[in-house]
C-alpha atoms as a PDB file:
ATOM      1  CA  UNK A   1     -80.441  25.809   6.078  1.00  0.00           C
ATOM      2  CA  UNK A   2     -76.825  24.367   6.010  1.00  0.00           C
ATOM      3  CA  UNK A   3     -77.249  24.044   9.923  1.00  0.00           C
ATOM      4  CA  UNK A   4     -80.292  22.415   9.641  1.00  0.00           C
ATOM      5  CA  UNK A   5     -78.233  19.938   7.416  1.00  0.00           C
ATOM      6  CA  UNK A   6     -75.726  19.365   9.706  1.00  0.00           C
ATOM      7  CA  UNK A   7     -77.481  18.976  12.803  1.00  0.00           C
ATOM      8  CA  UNK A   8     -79.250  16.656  10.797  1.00  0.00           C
ATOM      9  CA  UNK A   9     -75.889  14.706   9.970  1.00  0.00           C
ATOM     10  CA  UNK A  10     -74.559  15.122  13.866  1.00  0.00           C
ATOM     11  CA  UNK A  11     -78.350  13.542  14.777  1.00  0.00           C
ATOM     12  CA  UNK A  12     -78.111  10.596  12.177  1.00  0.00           C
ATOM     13  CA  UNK A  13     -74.685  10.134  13.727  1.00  0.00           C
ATOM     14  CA  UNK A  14     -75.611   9.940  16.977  1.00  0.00           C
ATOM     15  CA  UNK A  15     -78.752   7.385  15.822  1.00  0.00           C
ATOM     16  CA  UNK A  16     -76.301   5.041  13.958  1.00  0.00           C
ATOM     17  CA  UNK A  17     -73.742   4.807  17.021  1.00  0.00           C
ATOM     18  CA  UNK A  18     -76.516   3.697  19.378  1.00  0.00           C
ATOM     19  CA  UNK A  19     -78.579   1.362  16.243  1.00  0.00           C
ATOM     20  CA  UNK A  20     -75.060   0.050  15.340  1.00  0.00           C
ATOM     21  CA  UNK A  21     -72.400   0.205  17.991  1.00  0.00           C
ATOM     22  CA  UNK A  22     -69.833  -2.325  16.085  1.00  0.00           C
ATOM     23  CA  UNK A  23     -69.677  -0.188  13.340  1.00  0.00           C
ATOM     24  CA  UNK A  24     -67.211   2.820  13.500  1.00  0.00           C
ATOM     25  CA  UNK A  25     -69.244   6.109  13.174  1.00  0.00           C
ATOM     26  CA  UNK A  26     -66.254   7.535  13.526  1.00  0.00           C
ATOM     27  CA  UNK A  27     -64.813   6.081   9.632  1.00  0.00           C
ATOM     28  CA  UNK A  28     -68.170   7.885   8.640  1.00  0.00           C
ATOM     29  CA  UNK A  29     -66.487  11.045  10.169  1.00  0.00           C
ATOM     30  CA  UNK A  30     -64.061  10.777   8.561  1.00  0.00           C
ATOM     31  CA  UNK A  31     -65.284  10.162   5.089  1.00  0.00           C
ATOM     32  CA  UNK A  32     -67.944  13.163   5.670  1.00  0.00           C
ATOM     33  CA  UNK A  33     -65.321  15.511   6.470  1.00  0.00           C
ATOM     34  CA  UNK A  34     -63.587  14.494   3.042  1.00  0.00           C
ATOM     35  CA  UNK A  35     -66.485  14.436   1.492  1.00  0.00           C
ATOM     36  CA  UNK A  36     -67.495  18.462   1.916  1.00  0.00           C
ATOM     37  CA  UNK A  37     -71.265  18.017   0.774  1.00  0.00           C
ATOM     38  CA  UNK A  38     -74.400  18.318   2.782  1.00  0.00           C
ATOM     39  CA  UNK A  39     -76.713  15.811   0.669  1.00  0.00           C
ATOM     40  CA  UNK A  40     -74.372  12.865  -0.727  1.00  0.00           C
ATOM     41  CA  UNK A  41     -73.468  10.375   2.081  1.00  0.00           C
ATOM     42  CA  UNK A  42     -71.379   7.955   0.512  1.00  0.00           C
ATOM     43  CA  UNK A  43     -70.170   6.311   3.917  1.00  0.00           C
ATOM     44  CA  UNK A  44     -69.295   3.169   1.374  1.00  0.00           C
ATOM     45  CA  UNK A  45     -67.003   5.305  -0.371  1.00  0.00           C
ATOM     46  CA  UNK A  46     -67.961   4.004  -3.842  1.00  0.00           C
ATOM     47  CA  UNK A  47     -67.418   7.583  -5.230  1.00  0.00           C
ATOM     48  CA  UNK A  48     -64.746   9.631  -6.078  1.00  0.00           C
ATOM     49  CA  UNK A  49     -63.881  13.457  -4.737  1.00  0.00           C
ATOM     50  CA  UNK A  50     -64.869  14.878  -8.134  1.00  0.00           C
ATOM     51  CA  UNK A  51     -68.130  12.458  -8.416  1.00  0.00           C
ATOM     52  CA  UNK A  52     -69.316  13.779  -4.953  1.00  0.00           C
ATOM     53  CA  UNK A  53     -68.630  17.086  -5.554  1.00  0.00           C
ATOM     54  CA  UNK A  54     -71.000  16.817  -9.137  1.00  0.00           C
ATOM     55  CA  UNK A  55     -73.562  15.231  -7.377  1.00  0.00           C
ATOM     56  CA  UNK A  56     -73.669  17.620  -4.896  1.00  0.00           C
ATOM     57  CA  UNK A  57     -73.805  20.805  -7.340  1.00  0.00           C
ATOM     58  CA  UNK A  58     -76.139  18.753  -9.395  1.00  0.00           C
ATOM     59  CA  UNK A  59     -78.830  18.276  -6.330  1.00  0.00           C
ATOM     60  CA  UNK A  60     -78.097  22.023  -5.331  1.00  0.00           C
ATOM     61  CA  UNK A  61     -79.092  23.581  -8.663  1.00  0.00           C
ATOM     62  CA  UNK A  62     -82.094  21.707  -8.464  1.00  0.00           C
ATOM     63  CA  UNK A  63     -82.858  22.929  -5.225  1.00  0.00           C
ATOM     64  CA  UNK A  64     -82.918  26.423  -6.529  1.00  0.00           C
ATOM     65  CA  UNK A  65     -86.071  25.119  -8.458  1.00  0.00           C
ATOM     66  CA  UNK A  66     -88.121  23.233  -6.122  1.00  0.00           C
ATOM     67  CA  UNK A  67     -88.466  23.101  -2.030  1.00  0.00           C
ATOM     68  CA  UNK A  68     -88.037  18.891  -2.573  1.00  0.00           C
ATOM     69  CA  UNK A  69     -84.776  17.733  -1.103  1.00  0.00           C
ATOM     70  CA  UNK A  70     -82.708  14.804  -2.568  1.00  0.00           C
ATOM     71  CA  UNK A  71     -80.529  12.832  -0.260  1.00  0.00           C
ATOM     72  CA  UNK A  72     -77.918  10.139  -1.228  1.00  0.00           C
ATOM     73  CA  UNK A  73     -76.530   7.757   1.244  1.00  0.00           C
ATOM     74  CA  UNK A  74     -74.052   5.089   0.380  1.00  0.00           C
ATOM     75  CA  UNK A  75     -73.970   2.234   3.216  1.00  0.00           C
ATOM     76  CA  UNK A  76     -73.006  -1.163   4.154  1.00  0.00           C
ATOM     77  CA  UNK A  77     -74.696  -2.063   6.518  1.00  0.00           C
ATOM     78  CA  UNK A  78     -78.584  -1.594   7.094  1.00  0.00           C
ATOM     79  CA  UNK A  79     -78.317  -3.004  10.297  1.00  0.00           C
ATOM     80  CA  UNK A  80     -81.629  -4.220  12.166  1.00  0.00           C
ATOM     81  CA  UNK A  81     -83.323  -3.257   9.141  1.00  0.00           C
ATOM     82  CA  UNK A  82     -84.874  -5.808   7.239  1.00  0.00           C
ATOM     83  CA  UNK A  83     -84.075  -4.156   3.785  1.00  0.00           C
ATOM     84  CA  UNK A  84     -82.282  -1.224   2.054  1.00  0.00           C
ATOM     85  CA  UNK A  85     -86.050   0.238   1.638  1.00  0.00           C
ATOM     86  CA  UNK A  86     -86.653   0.120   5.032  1.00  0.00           C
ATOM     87  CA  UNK A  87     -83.350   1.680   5.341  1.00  0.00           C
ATOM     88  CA  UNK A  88     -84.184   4.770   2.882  1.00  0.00           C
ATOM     89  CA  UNK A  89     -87.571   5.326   4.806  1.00  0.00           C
ATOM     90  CA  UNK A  90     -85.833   5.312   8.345  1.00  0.00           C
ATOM     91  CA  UNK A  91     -83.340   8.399   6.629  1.00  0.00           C
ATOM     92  CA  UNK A  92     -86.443  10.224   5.240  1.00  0.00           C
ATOM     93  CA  UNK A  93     -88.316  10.077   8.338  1.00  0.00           C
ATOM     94  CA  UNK A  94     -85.500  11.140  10.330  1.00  0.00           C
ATOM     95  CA  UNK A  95     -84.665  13.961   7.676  1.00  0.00           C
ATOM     96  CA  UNK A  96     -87.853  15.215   7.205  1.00  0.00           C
ATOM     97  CA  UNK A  97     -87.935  15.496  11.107  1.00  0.00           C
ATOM     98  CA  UNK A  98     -84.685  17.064  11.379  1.00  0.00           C
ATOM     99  CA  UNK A  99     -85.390  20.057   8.532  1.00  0.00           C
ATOM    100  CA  UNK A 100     -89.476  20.367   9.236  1.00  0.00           C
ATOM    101  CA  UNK A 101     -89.156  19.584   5.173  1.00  0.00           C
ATOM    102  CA  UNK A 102     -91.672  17.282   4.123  1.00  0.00           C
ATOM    103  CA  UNK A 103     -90.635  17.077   0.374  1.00  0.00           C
ATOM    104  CA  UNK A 104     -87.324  14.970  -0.057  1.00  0.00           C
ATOM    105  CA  UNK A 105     -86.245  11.732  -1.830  1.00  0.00           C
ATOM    106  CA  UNK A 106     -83.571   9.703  -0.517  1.00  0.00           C
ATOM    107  CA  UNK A 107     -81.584   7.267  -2.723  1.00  0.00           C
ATOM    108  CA  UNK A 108     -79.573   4.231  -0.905  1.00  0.00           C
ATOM    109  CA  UNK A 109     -77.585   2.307  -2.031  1.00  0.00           C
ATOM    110  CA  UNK A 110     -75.326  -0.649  -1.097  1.00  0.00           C
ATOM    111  CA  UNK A 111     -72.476  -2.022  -3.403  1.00  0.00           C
ATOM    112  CA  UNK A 112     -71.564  -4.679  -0.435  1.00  0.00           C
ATOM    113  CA  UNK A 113     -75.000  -5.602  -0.199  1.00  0.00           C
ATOM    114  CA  UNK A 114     -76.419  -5.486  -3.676  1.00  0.00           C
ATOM    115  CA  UNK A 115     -79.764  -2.863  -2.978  1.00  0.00           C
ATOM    116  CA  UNK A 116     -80.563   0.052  -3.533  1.00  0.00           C
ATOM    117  CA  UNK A 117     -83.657   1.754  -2.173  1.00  0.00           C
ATOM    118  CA  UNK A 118     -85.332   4.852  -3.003  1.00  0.00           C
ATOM    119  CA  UNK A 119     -88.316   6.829  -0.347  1.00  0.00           C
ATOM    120  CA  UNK A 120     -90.278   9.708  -1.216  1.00  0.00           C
ATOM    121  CA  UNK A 121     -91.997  11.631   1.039  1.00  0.00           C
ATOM    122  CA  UNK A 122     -95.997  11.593   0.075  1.00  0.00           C
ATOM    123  CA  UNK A 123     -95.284  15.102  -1.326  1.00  0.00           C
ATOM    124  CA  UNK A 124     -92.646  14.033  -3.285  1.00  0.00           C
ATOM    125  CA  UNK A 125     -94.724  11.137  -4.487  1.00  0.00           C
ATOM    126  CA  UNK A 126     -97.233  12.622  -6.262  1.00  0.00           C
ATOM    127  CA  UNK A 127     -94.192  13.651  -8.600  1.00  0.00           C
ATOM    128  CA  UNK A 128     -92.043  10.720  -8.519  1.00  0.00           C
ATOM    129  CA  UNK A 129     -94.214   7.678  -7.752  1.00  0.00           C
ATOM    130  CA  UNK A 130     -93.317   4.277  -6.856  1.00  0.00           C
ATOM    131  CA  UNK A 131     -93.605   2.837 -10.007  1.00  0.00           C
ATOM    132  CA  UNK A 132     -91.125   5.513 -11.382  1.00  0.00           C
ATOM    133  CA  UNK A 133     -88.613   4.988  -8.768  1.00  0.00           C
ATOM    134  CA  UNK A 134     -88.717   0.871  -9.709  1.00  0.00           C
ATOM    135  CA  UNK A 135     -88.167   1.984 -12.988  1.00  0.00           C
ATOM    136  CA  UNK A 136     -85.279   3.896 -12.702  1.00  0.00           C
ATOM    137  CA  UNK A 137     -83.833   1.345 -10.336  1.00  0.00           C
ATOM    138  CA  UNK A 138     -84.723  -1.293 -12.787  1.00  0.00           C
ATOM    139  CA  UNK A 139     -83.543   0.438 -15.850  1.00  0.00           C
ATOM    140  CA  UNK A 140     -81.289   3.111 -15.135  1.00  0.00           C
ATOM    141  CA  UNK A 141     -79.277   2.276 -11.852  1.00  0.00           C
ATOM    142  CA  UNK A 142     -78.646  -1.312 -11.683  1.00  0.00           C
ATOM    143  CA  UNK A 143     -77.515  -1.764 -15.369  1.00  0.00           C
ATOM    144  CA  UNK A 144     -74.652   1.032 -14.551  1.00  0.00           C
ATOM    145  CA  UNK A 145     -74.228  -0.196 -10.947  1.00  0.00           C
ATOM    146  CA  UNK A 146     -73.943  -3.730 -12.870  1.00  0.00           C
ATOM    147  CA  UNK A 147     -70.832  -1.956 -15.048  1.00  0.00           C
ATOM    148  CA  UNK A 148     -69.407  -0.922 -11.718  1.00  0.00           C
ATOM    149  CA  UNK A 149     -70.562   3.068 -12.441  1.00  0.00           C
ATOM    150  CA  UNK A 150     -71.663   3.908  -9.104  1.00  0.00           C
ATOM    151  CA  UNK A 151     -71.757   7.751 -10.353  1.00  0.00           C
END
């Protein structure tokens, strides 16, 4: 599995470098090599070591429970995208191509830009609908994003 994770993360590099070419994939690099996770992203670097590492252990034990995958990915830029949902469905396609695993929710989230997105796969959906995910960015993520609590 943690191959299928990081060819993922070598593919989605590749993607970005030819979708964005001004921005530095290799700062992302960088930050994923400090990083040391395999489902938090946080190419924004909005999150400490420690924060990472929680999230991380936190989206693993939950894995032990379920075959849905979360994925967090800090950015900012969304590129040609026209929004930070588009951006979240463009990583969940990709993903769930990547890993054959068509249960996953990815979070995004841009400090520079102001969005955050989140994209279930239609598996995932009949658990965590739409209208739950604008409720938890509504009333759980943007009030602590507003405080500057990225975590």
């Amino acid at each position: 599995m943690k191959s299928n994770k990081l060819s993922f993360f070598i593919f989605l590099l590749l993607i970005l470098e030819i979708i964005f070419p001004n921005y530095s994939v290799s700062q992302n690099v960088e930050i994923r090599d400090k990083i040391d996770t395999m489902s938090v992203y946080d190419y924004e670097a909005i999150l400490s070591s420690n924060e990472k590492k929680v999230l991380e252990e936190t989206i693993l034990k939950f894995k032990k429970h379920t075959p849905k995958d979360i994925l967090i990915a800090t950015t900012n830029s969304i590129g040609p995208m026209k929004d930070i949902q588009e951006y979240a469905t463009y990583l969940r396609e990709v993903y769930t191509k990547d890993t054959n695993n068509e249960e996953i929710v990815v979070i995004a989230i841009s400090k520079t830009l102001r969005k955050i997105g989140i994209s279930t796969s239609d598996k995932s959906r009949q658990i965590v609908s739409d209208k739950i995910c604008e409720e938890i960015i509504n009333h759980k993520m943007i009030p602590e994003f507003a405080k500057g609590n990225f975590f």
